[in-house]
Protein backbone atom coordinates (compact mmCIF):
# COMPACT_ATOMS: atom_id res chain seq x y z
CA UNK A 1 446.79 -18.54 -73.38
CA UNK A 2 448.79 -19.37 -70.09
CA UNK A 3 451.40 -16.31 -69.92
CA UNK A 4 454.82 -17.18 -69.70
CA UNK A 5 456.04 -17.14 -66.12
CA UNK A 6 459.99 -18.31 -65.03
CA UNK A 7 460.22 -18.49 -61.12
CA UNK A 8 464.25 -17.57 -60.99
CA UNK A 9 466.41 -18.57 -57.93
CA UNK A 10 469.32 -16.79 -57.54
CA UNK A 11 471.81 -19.57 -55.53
CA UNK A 12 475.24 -19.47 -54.20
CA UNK A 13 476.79 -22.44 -52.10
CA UNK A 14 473.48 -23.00 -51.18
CA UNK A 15 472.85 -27.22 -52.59
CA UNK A 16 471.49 -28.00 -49.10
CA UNK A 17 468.90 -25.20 -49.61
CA UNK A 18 468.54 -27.15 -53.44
CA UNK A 19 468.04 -30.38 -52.31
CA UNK A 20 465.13 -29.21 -49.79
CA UNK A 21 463.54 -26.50 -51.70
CA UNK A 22 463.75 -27.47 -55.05
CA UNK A 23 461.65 -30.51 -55.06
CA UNK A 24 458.63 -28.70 -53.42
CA UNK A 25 458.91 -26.40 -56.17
CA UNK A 26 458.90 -29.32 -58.73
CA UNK A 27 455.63 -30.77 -57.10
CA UNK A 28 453.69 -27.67 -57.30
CA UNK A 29 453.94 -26.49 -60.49
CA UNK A 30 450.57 -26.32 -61.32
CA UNK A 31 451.03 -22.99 -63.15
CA UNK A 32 453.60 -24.25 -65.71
CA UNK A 33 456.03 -22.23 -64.55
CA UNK A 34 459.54 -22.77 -65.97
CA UNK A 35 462.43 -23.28 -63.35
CA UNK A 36 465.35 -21.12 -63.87
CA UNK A 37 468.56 -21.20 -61.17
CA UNK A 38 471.06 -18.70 -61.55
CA UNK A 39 474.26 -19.92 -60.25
CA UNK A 40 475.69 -16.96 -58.60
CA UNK A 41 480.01 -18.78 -58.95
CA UNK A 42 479.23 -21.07 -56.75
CA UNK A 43 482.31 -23.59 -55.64
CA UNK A 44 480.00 -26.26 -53.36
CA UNK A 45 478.29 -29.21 -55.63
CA UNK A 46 475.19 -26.88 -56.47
CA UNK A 47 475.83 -26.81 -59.88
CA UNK A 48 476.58 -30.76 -60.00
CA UNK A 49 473.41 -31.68 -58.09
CA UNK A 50 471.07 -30.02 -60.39
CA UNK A 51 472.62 -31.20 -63.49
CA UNK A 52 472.41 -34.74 -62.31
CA UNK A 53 469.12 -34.45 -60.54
CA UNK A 54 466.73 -31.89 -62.28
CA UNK A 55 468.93 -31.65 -65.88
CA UNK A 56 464.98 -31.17 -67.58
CA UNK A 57 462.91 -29.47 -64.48
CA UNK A 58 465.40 -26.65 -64.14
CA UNK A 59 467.13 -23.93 -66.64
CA UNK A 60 470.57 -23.24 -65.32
CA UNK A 61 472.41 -20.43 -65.89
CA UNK A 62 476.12 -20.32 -64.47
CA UNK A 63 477.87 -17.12 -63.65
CA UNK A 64 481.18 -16.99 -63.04
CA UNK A 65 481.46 -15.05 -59.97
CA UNK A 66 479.31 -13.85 -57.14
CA UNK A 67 478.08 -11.11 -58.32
CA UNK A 68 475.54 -10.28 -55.40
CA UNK A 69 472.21 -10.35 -54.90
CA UNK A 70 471.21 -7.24 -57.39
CA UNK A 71 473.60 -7.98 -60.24
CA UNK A 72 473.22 -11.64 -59.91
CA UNK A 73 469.60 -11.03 -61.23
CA UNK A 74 470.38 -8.46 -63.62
CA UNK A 75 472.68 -10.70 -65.60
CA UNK A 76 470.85 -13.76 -65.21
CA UNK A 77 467.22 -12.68 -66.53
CA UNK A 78 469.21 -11.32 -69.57
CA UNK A 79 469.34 -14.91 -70.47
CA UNK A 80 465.26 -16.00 -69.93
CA UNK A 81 462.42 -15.04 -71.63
CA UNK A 82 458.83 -15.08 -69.76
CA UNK A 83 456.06 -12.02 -69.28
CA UNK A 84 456.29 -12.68 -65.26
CA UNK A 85 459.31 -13.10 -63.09
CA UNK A 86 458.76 -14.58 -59.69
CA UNK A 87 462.26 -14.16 -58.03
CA UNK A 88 462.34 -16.89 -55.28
CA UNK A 89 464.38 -16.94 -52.68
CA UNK A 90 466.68 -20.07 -52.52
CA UNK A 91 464.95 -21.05 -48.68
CA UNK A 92 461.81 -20.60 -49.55
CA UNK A 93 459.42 -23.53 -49.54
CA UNK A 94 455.95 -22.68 -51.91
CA UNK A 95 452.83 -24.66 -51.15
CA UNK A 96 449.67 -26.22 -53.31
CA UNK A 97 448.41 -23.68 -55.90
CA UNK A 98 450.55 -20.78 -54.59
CA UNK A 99 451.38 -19.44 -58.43
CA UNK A 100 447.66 -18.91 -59.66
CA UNK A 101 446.19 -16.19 -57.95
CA UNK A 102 449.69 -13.89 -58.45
CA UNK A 103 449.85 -14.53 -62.13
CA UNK A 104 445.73 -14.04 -62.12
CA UNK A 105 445.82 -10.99 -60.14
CA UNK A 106 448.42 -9.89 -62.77
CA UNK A 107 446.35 -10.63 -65.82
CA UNK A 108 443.16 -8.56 -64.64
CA UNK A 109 445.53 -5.60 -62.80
CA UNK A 110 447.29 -4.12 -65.65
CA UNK A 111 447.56 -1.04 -63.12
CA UNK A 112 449.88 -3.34 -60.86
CA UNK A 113 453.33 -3.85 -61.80
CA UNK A 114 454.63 -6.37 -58.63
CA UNK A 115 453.25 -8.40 -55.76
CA UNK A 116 453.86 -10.59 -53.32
CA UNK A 117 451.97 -13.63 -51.66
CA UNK A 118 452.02 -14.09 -47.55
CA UNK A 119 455.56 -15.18 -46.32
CA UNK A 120 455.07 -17.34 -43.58
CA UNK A 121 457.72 -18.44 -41.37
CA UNK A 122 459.01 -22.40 -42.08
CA UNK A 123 460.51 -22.55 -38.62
CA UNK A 124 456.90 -21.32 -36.79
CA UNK A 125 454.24 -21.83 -40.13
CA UNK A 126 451.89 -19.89 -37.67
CA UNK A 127 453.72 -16.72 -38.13
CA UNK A 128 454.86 -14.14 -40.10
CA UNK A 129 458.27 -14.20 -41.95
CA UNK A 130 460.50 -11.33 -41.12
CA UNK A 131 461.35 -10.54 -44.11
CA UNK A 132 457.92 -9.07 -46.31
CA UNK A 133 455.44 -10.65 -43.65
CA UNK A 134 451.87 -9.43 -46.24
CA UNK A 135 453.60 -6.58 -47.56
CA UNK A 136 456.08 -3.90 -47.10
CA UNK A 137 455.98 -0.22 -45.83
CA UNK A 138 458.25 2.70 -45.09
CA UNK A 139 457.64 5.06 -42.84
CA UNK A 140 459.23 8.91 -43.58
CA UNK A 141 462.32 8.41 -42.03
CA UNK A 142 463.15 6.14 -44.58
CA UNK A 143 462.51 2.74 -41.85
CA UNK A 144 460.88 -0.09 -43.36
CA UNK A 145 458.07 -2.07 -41.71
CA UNK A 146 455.34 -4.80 -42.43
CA UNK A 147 451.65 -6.00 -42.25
CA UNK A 148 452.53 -8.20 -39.61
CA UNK A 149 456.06 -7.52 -38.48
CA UNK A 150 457.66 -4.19 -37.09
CA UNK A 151 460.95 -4.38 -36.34
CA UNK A 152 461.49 -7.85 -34.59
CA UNK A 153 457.65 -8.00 -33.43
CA UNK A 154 456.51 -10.49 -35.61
CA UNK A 155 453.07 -11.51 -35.39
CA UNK A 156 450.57 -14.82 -35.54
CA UNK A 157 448.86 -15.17 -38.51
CA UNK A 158 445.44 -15.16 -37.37
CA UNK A 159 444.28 -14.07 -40.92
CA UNK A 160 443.75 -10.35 -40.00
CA UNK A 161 445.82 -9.41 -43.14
CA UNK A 162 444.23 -11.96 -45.72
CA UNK A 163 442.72 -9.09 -47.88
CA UNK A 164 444.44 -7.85 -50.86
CA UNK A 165 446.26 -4.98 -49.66
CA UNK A 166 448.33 -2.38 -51.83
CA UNK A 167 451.84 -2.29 -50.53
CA UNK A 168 454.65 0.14 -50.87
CA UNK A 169 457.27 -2.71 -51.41
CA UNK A 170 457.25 -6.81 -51.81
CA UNK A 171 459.67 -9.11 -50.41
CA UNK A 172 463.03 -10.30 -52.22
CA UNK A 173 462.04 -13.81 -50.89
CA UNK A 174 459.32 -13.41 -53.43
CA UNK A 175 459.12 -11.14 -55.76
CA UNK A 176 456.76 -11.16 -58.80
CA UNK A 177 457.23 -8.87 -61.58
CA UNK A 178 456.18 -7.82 -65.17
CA UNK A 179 459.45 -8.41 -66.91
CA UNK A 180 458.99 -5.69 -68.96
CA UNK A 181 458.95 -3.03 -66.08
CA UNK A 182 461.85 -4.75 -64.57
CA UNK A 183 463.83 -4.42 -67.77
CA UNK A 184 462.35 -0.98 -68.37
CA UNK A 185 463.54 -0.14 -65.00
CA UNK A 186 467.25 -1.42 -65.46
CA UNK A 187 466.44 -4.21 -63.02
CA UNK A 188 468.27 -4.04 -59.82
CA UNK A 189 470.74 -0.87 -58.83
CA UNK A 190 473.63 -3.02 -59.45
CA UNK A 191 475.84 -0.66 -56.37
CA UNK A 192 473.21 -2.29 -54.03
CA UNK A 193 474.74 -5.65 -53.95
CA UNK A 194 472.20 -7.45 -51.55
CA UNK A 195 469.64 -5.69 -49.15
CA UNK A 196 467.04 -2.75 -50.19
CA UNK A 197 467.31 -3.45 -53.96
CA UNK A 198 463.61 -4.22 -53.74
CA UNK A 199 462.69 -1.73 -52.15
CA UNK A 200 464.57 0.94 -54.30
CA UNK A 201 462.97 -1.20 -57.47
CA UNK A 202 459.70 -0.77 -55.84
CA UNK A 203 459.82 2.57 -55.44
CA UNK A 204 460.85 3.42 -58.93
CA UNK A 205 458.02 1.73 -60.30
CA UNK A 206 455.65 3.67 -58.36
CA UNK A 207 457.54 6.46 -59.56
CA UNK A 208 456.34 5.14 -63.18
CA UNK A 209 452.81 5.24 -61.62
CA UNK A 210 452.12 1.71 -61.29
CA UNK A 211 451.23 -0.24 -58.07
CA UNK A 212 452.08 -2.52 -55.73
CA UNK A 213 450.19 -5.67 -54.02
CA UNK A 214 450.02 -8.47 -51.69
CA UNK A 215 447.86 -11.09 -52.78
CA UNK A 216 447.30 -13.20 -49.21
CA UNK A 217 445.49 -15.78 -51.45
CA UNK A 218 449.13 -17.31 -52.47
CA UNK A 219 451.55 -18.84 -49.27
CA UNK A 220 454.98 -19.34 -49.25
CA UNK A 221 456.92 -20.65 -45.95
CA UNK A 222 460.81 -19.07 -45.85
CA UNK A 223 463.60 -20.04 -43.67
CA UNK A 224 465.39 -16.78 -43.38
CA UNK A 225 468.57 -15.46 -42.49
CA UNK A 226 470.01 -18.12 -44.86
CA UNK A 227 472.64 -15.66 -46.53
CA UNK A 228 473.54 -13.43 -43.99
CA UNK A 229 471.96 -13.83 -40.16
CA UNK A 230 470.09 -10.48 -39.23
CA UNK A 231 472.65 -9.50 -36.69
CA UNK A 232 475.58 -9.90 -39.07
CA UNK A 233 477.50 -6.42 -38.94
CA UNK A 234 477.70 -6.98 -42.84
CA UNK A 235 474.29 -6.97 -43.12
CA UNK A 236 474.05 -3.52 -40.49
CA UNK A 237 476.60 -2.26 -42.80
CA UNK A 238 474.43 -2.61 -46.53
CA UNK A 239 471.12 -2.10 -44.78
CA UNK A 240 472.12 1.59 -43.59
CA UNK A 241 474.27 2.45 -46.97
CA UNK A 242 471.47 1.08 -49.36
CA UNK A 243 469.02 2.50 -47.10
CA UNK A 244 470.92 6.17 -47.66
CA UNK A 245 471.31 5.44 -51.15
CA UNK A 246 467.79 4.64 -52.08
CA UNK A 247 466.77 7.59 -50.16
CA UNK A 248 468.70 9.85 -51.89
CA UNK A 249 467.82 8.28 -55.03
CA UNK A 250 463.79 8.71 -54.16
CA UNK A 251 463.30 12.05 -52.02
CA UNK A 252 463.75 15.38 -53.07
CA UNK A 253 467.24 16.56 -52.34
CA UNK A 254 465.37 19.33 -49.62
CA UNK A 255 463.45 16.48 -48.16
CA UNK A 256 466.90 14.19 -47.95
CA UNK A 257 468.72 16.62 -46.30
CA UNK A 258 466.23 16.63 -43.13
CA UNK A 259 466.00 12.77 -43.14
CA UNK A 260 469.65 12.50 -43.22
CA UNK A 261 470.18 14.86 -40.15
CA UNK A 262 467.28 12.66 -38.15
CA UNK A 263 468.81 9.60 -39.21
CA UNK A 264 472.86 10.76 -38.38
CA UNK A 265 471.26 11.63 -34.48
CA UNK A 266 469.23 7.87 -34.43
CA UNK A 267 472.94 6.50 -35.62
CA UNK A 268 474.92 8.41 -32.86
CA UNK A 269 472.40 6.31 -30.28
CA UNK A 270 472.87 3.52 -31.83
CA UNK A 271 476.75 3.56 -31.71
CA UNK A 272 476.50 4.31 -28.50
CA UNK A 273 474.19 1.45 -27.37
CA UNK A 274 476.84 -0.70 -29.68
CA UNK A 275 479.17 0.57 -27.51
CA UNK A 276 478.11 0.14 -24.62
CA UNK A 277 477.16 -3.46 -25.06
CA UNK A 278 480.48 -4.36 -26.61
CA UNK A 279 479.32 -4.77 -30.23
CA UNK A 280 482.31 -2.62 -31.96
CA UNK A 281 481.96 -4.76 -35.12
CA UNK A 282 478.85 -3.17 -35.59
CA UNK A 283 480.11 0.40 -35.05
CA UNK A 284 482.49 -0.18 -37.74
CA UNK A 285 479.93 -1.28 -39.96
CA UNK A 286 477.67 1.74 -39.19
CA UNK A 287 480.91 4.79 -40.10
CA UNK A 288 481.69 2.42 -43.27
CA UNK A 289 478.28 2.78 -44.70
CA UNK A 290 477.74 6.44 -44.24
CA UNK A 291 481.70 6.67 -45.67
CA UNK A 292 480.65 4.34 -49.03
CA UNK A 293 477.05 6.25 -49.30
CA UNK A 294 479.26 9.49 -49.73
CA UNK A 295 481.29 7.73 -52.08
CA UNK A 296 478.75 6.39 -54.48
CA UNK A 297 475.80 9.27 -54.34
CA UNK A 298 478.04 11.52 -57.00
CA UNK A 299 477.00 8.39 -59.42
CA UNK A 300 473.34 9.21 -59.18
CA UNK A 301 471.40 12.45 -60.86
CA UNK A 302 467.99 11.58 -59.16
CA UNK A 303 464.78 12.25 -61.23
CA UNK A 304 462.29 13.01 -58.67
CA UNK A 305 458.56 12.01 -58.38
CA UNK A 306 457.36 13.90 -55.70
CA UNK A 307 453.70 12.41 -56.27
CA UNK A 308 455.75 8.79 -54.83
CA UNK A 309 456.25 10.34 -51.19
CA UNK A 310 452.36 10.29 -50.52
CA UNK A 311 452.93 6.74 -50.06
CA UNK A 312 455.11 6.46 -47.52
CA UNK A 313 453.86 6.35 -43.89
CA UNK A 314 453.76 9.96 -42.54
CA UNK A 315 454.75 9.86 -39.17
CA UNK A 316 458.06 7.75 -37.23
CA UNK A 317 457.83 3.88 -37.03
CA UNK A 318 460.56 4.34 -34.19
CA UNK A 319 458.55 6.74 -31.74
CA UNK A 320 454.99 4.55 -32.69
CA UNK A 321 457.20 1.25 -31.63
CA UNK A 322 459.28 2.20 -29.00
CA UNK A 323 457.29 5.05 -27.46
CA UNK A 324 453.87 4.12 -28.24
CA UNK A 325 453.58 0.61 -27.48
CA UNK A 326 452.41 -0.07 -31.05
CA UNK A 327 453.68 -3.32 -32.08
CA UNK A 328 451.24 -4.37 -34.65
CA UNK A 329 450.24 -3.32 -38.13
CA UNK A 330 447.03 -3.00 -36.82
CA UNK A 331 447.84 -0.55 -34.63
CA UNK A 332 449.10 1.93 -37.08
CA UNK A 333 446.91 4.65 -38.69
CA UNK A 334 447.98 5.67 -42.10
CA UNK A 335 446.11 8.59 -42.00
């Protein structure tokens, strides 16, 4: 029997992104899938353009508010049923077959609890997307990485990453789940908001002892930067507090302490390159995080895995990217 599987888009203001992305989505659903949009309050004609366009393709569930990226999920799965979740980005366009050989790998992994396929970019469908590339690392300063893009070096796709690869995180612009480890898990940390929540969900399921993969085999092309652009100082500001906060939800309170000392000196450079370059917006953004990191650690009592830190990558992404000359995935040696 076909499992159940609901591929959930979280929108707000975002019809434009509707009217291009949800047809594709419509066209290749050769997994059954059921449709789901959460309506995250928005006030453009989102809402009105699915009920007049896609009232029996799509499940829509309205929310009254924005309630971010993290809650925005949380409240709207409440209200759908299916054994897999495949969150989809809003700007994400899916091609031919792309849902089979998740939900397969899936079905003969019970091991795995969450993948993700290769994220191309839509702009340059040669490349990489920025954001999950063929899967997700962090190195053990707490800096996240990816087969195929480090930092902003993003890289052809020349199908040097096409195996199935186990992966410390997937992408947010597609993220397939088990619903019942998501719901086991509490779903997103609602403080979050937008930004690392998938991470920090990633690495509490490997704290549960399952895995994570990308399955190459599946393709999706996303547009990227369609919530926030990657320079927005809002968007400096939740990286480096979620960052902080899923640190110190993850590492041992000994092992925090040191990364939050290296990472304090890498901000001071940072504020001073801001600085110098006129960007005070983003200085701002950097003292507000650590200020609302401090505020909302005395609401967490972390329950440690120490097995999890194994996984990360043991030695600086920073020094192996800017000192190093290593730009690629390739070029990194786990161990």
């Amino acid at each position: 029997m076909m499992p159940l599987v609901s591929v959930v888009i979280l929108n707000w203001n975002g019809v434009s992104l509707l009217q291009e992305f949800i047809p594709i989505l419509v066209k290749y659903n050769s997994c059954n899938y059921q449709i789901c949009v959460i309506d995250n309050g928005s006030t453009d004609e989102s809402v009105k353009w699915l009920q007049d366009n896609y009232p029996d393709d799509v499940k829509l569930i309205i929310l009254n508010e924005n309630y971010g990226f993290a809650k925005g999920y949380n409240v709207g799965l409440k209200q759908i049923d299916a054994d897999y979740y495949i969150l989809l980005n809003s700007d994400v366009a899916v091609s031919e077959n792309w849902c089979e050989p998740l939900i397969e790998f899936l079905d003969n992994h019970s091991e795995y609890a969450a993948l993700q396929p290769k994220i191309l970019s839509l702009r340059n469908p040669e490349y990489f997307e920025y954001a999950g590339a063929a899967g997700g690392y962090l190195d053990k300063w707490g800096y996240p990485f990816c087969r195929g893009r480090i930092f902003n070096t993003i890289e052809k796709d020349e199908g040097q990453y096409d195996d199935i690869a186990d992966i410390f995180w997937a992408s947010g612009a597609c993220f397939v789940i088990r619903s019942t480890i998501f719901n086991k898990l509490g779903g997103f940390d609602e403080n979050f908001f937008a930004h690392m929540e998938e991470i920090d969900l990633c690495w509490r399921i490997k704290n549960l002892g399952y895995k994570l993969a990308c399955v190459p085999q599946s393709k999706i092309y996303h547009l990227g930067g369609a919530s926030l652009q990657y320079n927005d100082p809002r968007k400096l500001f939740l990286n480096i507090r979620n960052n902080y906060l899923m640190l110190y939800k993850n590492l041992p309170s000994s092992i925090f302490k040191k990364v939050y000392r290296v990472r304090h000196l890498i901000e001071y450079l940072m504020i001073l390159f801001y600085f110098v370059t006129g960007h005070f917006s983003n200085i701002k953004s950097i003292s507000q995080a650590h200020k609302d990191f401090n505020k909302l650690k005395k609401y967490y009592n972390p329950d440690i895995n120490p097995q999890t830190i194994k996984y990360l990558y043991p030695k600086s992404i920073l020094i192996d990217y800017f000192l190093k000359n290593k730009k690629k995935f390739s070029n990194i040696k786990f161990f």
